[in-house]
Protein backbone atom coordinates (compact mmCIF):
# COMPACT_ATOMS: atom_id res chain seq x y z
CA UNK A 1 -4.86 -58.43 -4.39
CA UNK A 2 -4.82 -59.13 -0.70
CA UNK A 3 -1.45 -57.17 0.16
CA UNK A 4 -3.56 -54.09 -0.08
CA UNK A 5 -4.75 -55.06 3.53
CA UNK A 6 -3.90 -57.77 4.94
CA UNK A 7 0.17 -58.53 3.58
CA UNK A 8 -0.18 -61.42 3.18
CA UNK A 9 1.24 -61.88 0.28
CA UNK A 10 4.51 -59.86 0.45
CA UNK A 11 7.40 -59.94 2.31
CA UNK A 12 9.65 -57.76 4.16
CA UNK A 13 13.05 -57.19 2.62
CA UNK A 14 14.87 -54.22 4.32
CA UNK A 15 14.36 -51.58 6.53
CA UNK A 16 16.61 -47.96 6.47
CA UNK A 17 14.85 -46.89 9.41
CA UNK A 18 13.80 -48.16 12.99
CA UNK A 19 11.26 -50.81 13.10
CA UNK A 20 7.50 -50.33 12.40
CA UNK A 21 6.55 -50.90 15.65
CA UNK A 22 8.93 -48.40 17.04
CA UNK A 23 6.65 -45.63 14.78
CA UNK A 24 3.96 -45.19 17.63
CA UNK A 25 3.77 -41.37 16.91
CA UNK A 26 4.20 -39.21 13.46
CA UNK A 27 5.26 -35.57 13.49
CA UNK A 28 2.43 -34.18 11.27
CA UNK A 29 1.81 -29.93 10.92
CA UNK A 30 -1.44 -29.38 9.56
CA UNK A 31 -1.82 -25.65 9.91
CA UNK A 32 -1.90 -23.55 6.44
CA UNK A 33 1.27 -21.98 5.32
CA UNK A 34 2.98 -20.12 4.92
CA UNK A 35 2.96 -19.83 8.65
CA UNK A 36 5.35 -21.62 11.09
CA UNK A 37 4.23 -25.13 11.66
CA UNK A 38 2.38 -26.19 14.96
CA UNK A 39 3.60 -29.62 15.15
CA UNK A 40 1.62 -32.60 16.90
CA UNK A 41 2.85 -35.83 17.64
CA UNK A 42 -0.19 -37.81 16.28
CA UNK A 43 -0.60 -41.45 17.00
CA UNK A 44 0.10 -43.68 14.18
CA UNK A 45 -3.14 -45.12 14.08
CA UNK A 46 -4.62 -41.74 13.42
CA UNK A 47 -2.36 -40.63 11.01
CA UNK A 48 -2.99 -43.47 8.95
CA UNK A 49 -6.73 -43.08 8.78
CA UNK A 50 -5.93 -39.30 7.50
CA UNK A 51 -3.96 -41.13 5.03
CA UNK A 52 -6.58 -43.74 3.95
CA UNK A 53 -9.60 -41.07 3.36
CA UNK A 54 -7.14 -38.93 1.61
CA UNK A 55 -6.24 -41.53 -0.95
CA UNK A 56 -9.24 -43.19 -0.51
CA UNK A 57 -8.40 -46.63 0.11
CA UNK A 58 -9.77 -48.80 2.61
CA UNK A 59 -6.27 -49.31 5.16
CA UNK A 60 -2.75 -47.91 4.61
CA UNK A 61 -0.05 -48.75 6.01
CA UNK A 62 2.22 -46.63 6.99
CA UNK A 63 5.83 -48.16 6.98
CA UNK A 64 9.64 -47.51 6.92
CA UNK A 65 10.05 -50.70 5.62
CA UNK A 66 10.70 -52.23 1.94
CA UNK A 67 8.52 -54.84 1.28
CA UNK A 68 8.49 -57.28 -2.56
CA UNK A 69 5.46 -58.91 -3.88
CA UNK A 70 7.28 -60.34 -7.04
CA UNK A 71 6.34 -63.60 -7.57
CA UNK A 72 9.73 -64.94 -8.26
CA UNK A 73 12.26 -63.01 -5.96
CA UNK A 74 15.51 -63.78 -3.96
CA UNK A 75 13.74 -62.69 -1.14
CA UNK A 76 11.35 -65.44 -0.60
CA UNK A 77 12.42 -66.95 2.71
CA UNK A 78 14.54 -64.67 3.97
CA UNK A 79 14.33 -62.34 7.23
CA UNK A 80 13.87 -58.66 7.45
CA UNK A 81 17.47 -56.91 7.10
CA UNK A 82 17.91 -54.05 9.18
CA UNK A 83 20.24 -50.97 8.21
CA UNK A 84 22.53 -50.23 11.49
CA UNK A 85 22.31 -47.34 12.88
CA UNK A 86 18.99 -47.01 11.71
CA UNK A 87 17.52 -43.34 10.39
CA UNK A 88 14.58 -42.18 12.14
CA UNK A 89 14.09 -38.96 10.41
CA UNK A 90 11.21 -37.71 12.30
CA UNK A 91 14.14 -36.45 14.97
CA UNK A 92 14.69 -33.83 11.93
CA UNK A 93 11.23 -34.16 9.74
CA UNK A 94 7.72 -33.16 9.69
CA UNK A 95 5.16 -34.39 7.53
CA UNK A 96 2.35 -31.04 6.76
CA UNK A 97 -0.45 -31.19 5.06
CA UNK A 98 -0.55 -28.44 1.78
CA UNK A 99 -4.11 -28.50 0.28
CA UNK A 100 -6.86 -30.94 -1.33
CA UNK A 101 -4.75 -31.07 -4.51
CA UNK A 102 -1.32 -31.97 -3.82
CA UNK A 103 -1.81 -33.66 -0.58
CA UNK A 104 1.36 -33.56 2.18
CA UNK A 105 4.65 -32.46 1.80
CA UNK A 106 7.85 -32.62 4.15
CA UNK A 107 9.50 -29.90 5.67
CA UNK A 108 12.61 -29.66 7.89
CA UNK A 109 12.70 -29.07 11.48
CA UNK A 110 16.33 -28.76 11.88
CA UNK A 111 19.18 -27.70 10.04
CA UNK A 112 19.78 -31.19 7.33
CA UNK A 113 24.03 -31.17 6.26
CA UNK A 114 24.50 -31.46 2.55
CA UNK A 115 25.17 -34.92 2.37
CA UNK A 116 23.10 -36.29 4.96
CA UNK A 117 21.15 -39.46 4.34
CA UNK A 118 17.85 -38.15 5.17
CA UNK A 119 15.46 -41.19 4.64
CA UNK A 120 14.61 -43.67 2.10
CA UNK A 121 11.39 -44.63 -0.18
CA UNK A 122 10.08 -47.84 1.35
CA UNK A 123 6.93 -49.53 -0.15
CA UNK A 124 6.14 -52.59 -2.01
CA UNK A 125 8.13 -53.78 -5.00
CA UNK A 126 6.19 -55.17 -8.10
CA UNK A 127 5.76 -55.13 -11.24
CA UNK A 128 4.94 -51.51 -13.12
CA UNK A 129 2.22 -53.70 -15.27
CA UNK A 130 0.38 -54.75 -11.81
CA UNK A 131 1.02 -51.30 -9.76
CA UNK A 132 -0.47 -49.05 -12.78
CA UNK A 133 -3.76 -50.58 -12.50
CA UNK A 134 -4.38 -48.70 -9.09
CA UNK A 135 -2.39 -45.87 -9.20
CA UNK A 136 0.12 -43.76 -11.07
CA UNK A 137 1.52 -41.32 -8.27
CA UNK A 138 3.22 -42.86 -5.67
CA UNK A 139 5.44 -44.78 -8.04
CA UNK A 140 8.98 -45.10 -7.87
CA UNK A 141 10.40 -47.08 -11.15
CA UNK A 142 13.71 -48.80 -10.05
CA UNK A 143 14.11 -50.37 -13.84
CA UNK A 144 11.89 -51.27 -16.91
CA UNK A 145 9.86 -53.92 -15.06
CA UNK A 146 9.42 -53.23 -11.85
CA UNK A 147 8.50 -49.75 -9.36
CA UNK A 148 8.24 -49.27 -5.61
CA UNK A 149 4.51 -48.29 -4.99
CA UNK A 150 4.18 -46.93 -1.77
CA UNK A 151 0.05 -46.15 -2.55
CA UNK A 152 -0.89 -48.46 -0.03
CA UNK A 153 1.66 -48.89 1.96
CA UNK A 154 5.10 -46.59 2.58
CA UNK A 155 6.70 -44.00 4.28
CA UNK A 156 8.03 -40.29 4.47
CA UNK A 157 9.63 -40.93 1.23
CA UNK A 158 5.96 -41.27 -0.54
CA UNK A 159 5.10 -37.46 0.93
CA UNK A 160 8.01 -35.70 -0.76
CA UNK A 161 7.18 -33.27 -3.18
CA UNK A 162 7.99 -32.91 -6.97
CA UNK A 163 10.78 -29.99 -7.43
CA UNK A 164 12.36 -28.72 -10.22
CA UNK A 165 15.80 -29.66 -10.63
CA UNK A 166 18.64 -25.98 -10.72
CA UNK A 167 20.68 -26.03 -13.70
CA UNK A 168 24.35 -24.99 -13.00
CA UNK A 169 24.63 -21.59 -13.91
CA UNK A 170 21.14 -21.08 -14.73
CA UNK A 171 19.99 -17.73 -13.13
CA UNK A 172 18.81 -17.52 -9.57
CA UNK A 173 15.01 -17.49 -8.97
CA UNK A 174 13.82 -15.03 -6.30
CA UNK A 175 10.85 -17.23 -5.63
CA UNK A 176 10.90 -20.65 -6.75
CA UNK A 177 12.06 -23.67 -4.80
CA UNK A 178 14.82 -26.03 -6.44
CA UNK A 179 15.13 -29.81 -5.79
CA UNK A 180 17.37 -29.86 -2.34
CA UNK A 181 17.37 -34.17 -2.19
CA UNK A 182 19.09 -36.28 -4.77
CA UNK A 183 18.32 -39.52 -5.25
CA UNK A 184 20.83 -42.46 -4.82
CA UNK A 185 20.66 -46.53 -4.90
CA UNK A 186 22.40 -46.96 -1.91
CA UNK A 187 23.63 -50.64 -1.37
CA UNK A 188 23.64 -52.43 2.48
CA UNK A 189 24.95 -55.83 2.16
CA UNK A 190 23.44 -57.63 -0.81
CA UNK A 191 20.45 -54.79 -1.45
CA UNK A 192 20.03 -51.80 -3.14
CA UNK A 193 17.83 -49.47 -1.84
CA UNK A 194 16.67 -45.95 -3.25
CA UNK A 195 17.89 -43.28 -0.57
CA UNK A 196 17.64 -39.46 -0.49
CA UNK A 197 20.36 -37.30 0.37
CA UNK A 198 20.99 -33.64 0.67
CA UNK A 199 22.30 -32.28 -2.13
CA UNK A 200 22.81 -28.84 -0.24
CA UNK A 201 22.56 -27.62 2.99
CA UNK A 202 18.35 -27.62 4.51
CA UNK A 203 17.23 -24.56 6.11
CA UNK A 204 14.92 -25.28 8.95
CA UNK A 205 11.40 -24.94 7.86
CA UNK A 206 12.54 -25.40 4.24
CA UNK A 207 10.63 -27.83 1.87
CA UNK A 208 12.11 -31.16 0.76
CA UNK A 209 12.14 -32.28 -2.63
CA UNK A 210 13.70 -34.50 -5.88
CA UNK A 211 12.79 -34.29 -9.19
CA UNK A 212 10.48 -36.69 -10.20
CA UNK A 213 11.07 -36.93 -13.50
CA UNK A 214 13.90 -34.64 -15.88
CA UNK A 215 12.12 -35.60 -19.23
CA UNK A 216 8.27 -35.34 -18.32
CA UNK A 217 7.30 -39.21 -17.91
CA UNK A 218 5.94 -38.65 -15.07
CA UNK A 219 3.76 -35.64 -15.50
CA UNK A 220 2.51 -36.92 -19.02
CA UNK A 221 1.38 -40.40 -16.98
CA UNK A 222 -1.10 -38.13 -14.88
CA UNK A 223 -2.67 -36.16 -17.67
CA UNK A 224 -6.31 -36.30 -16.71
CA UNK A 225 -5.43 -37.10 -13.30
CA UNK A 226 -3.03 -34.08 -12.02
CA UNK A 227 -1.62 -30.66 -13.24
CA UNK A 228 2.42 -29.95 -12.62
CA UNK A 229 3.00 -27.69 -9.90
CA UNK A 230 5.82 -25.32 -8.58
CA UNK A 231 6.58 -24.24 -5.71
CA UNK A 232 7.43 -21.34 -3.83
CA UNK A 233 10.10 -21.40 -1.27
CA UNK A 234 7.46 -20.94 1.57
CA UNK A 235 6.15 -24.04 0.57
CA UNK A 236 3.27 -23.01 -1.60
CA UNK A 237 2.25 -24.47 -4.85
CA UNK A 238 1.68 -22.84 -7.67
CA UNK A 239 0.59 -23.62 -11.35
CA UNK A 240 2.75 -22.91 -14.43
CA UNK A 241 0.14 -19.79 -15.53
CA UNK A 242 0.59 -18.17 -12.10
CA UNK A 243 4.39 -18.30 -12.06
CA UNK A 244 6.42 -14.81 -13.18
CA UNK A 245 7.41 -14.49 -16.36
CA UNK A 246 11.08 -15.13 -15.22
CA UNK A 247 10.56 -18.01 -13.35
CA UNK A 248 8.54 -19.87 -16.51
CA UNK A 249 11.77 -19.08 -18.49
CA UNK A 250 13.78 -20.72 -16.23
CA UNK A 251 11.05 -23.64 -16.15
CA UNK A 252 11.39 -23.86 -19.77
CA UNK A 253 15.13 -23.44 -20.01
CA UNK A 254 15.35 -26.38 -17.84
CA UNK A 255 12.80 -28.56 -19.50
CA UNK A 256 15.14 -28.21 -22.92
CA UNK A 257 18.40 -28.79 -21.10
CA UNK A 258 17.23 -32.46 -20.32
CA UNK A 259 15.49 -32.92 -23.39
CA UNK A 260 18.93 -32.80 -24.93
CA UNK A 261 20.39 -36.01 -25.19
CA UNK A 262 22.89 -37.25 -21.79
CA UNK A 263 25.82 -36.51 -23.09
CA UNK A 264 25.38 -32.76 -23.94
CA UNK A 265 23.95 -32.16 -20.41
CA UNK A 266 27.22 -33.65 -19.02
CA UNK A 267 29.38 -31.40 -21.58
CA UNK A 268 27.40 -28.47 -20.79
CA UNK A 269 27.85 -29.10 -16.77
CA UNK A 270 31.14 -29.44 -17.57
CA UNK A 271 31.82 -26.37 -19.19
CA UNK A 272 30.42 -24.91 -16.59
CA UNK A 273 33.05 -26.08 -13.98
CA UNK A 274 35.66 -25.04 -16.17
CA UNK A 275 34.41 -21.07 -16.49
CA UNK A 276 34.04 -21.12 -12.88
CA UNK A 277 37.52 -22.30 -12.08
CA UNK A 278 38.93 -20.21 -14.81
CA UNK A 279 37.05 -17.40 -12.46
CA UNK A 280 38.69 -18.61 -9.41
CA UNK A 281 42.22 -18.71 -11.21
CA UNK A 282 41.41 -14.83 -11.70
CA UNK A 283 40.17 -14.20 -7.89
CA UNK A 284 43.72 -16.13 -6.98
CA UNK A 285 41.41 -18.82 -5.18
CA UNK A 286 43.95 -21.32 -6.65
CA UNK A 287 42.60 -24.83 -4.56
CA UNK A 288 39.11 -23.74 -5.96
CA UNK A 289 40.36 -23.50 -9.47
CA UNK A 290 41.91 -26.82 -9.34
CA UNK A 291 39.02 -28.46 -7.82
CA UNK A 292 36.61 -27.13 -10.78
CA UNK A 293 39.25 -28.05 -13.57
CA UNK A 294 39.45 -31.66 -12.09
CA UNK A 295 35.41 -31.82 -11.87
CA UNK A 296 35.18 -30.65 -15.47
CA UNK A 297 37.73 -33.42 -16.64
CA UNK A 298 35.28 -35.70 -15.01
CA UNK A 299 32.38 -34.34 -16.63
CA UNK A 300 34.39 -34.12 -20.05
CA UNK A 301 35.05 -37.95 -20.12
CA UNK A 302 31.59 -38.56 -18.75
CA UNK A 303 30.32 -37.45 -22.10
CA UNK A 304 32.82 -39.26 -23.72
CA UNK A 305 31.32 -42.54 -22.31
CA UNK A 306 27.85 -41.18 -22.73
CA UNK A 307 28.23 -41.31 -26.67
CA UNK A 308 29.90 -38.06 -26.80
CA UNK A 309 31.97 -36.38 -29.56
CA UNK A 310 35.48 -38.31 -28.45
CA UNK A 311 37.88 -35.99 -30.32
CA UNK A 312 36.33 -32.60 -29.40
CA UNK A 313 35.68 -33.78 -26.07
CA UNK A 314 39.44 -35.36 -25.24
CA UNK A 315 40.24 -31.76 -26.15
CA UNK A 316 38.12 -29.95 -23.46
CA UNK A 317 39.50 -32.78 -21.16
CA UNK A 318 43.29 -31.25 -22.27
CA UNK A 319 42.52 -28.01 -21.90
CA UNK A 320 41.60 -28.94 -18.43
CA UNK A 321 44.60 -30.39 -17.27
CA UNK A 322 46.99 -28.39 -18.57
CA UNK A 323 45.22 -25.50 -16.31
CA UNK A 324 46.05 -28.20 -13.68
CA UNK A 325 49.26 -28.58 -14.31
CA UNK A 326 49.72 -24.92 -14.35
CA UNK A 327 47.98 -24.28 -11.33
CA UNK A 328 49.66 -27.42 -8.95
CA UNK A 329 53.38 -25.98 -10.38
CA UNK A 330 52.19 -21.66 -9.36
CA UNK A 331 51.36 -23.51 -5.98
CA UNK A 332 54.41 -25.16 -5.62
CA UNK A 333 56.52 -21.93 -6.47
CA UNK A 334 54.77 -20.08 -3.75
CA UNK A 335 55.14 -22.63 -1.35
């Protein structure tokens, strides 16, 4: 398979960031936590050596951009497309080293915006059936065919750490760390790229993290290979038998919320919204009401597309907007 080192063989299809050869230096922390990290500005020629023994392969290549190695692909004979104004996420970014097991993670230097863009997961496309045979890890499964492996080659998108995702209304953990990226397929032009963007505000210093996988798939491929961590909010990992007994409840309250089929997690979400606004009606906070009645109406006929119970759910999607209606007409009277 010669696009393990030399590339030959694949070809560059789109880049989020600025170009490869703009990527002289890597922000990299390598001092233990929890303490504050000392950042250096290593040369990219080191970094990726680190890289190479640590996965122990014999050259990776480290890379912002998204690269395909199907054999039969639109993208044979076509130039590199560059995203403008390109992300270069090591102006907010910093890629530290956590131990022998779980390899690097990413933390924040700056304060990240809910809704920021923060960087993408670039690799090479191909075939699940051809990536498995090297690795399981650094996958990233865009359908039922075909993954973005970013084993030999990637970029900061390949270090970010597994998280667990925070139910709504689930009860607050004093020590874990929830999943602060979601994951989108973000199109530019004619290609869709997977993108991560802040799903809250980023703390500098904080930890950033999706969820790999809601239902397990992922964790089950590595049996043998890797044990399922958690981790702290300073960063640390920690296995499921040295977690609190709270915090493995929550871990196992979430793990049955999306083993429940699609539809009941969007109902439940939903009925969510609608307790909080009915709580915001009480508190007067009247906009904020109306906001969470309209989100649960959403939600509501969500699950009605999802295979949902149409009847009981068109109800629930009532309910909601007759609290709507009541809520824009008390507006208007005290306007």
């Amino acid at each position: 398979m010669t696009y393990r080192s030399t590339f030959s063989d694949v070809r560059p299809l789109f880049s989020c960031s600025i170009p490869d050869e703009q990527f002289d230096v890597i922000p990299v922390a390598r001092n233990p936590l929890p303490t504050p990290p000392v950042i250096e500005r290593m040369p990219k020629a080191q970094f990726k050596k680190e890289i190479s023994k640590y996965r122990r392969i014999a050259d990776f290549k480290l890379t912002e951009v998204l690269w395909d190695a199907r054999p039969t692909s639109a993208s044979i004979g076509r130039p590199l497309q560059q995203k403008t104004p390109p992300v270069d996420w090591r102006n907010y970014l910093v890629i530290r080293w956590i131990n022998q097991e779980v390899g690097y993670g990413v933390f924040a230097t700056q304060l990240i915006r809910q809704g920021t863009e923060v960087c993408t997961y670039a690799g090479v496309i191909m075939p699940y059936d051809q990536a498995k045979k090297f690795d399981t890890h650094y996958l990233y499964r865009l359908n039922d065919t075909d993954v973005i492996s970013a084993y030999h080659a990637g970029g900061i998108g390949g270090f970010l750490q597994d998280m667990l995702t925070k139910l709504p209304g689930a009860s607050q953990s004093l020590s874990l760390a929830f999943a602060n990226l979601k994951v989108c397929k973000t199109a530019y032009e004619d290609i869709t790229y997977i993108s991560f963007v802040a799903a809250n505000d980023i703390q500098p210093g904080e930890q950033l993290g999706y969820s790999y996988s809601e239902h397990d798939e992922y964790w089950e491929a590595q049996k043998g290979r890797a044990e399922q961590q958690y981790f702290s909010k300073d960063g640390i990992p920690r296995k499921l038998q040295e977690l609190s007994p709270a915090d493995r409840e929550i871990i196992t309250q979430t793990k049955q919320f999306f083993a429940t089929p699609y539809h009941q997690q969007l109902a439940y979400t939903a009925k969510i919204f609608y307790e909080s606004a009915i709580n915001f009606c009480r508190q007067g906070r009247i906009d904020h009401a109306l906001s969470g009645f309209q989100r649960a109406a959403e939600l509501y006929q969500q699950a009605i597309d999802n295979g949902g119970n149409r009847t009981e759910l068109q109800r629930a999607i009532d309910a909601c907007m007759l609290r709507i209606q009541e809520g824009a007409d008390g507006l208007r009277e005290h306007r």
